[in-house]
Protein backbone atom coordinates (compact mmCIF):
# COMPACT_ATOMS: atom_id res chain seq x y z
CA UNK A 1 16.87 20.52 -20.20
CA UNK A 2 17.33 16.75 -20.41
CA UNK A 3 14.12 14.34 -19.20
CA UNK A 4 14.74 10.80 -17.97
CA UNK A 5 12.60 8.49 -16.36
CA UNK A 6 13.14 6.03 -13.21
CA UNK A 7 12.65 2.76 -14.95
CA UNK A 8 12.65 -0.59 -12.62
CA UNK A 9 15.09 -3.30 -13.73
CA UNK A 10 12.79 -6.23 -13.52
CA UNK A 11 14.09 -7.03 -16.86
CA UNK A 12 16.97 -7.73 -14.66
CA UNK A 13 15.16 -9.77 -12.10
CA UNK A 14 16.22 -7.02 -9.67
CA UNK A 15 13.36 -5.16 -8.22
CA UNK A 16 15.23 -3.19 -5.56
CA UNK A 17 17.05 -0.67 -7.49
CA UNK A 18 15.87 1.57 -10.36
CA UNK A 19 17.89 3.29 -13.18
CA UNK A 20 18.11 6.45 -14.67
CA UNK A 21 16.85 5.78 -18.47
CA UNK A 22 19.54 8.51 -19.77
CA UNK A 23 22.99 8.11 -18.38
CA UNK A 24 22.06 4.28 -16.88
CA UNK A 25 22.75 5.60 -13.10
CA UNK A 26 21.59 2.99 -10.17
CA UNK A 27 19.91 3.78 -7.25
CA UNK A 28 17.92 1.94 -4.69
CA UNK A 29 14.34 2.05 -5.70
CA UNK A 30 13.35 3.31 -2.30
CA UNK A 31 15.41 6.24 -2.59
CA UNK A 32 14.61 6.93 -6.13
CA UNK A 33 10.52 6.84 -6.05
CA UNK A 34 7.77 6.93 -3.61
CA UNK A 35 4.84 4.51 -3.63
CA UNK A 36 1.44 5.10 -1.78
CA UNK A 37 0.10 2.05 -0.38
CA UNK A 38 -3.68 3.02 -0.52
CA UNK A 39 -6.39 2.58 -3.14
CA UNK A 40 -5.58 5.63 -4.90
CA UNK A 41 -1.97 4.71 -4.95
CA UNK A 42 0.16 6.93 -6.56
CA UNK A 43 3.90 6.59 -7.66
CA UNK A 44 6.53 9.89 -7.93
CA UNK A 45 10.45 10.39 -7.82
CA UNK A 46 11.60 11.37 -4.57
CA UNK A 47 14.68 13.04 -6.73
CA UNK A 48 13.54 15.85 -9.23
CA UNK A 49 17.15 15.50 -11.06
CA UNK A 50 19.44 12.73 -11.51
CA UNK A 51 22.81 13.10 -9.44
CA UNK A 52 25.14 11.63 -12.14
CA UNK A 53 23.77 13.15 -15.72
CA UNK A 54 21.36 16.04 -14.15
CA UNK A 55 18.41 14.96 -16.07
CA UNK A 56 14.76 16.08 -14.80
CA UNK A 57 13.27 12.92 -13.52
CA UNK A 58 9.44 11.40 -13.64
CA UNK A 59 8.51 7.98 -13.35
């Protein structure tokens, strides 16, 4: 089974969408991870696989 990551494109000075890290597929970054707001904030992908290549996600 193929393993990506969500990776942020602030490289890109674009904070709102994230990108698949193996088949380059966009995606809001709302809809791709979930952020707590609390101190023991925590970060996960809302999407266990990637819809375009199938990969499991993590962030």
């Amino acid at each position: 089974m193929k393993k990506a990551k969500w990776k942020s494109r602030e490289e890109h000075n674009d904070y709102i969408h994230a990108e698949c890290s193996g088949c380059g597929f966009q995606v809001e970054s709302y809809d791709a991870v979930e952020t707590g707001r609390s101190s023991t904030e925590y970060i996960k992908a809302k999407w266990k696989f990637c819809p375009k290549c199938g990969a499991k996600m993590t962030v």
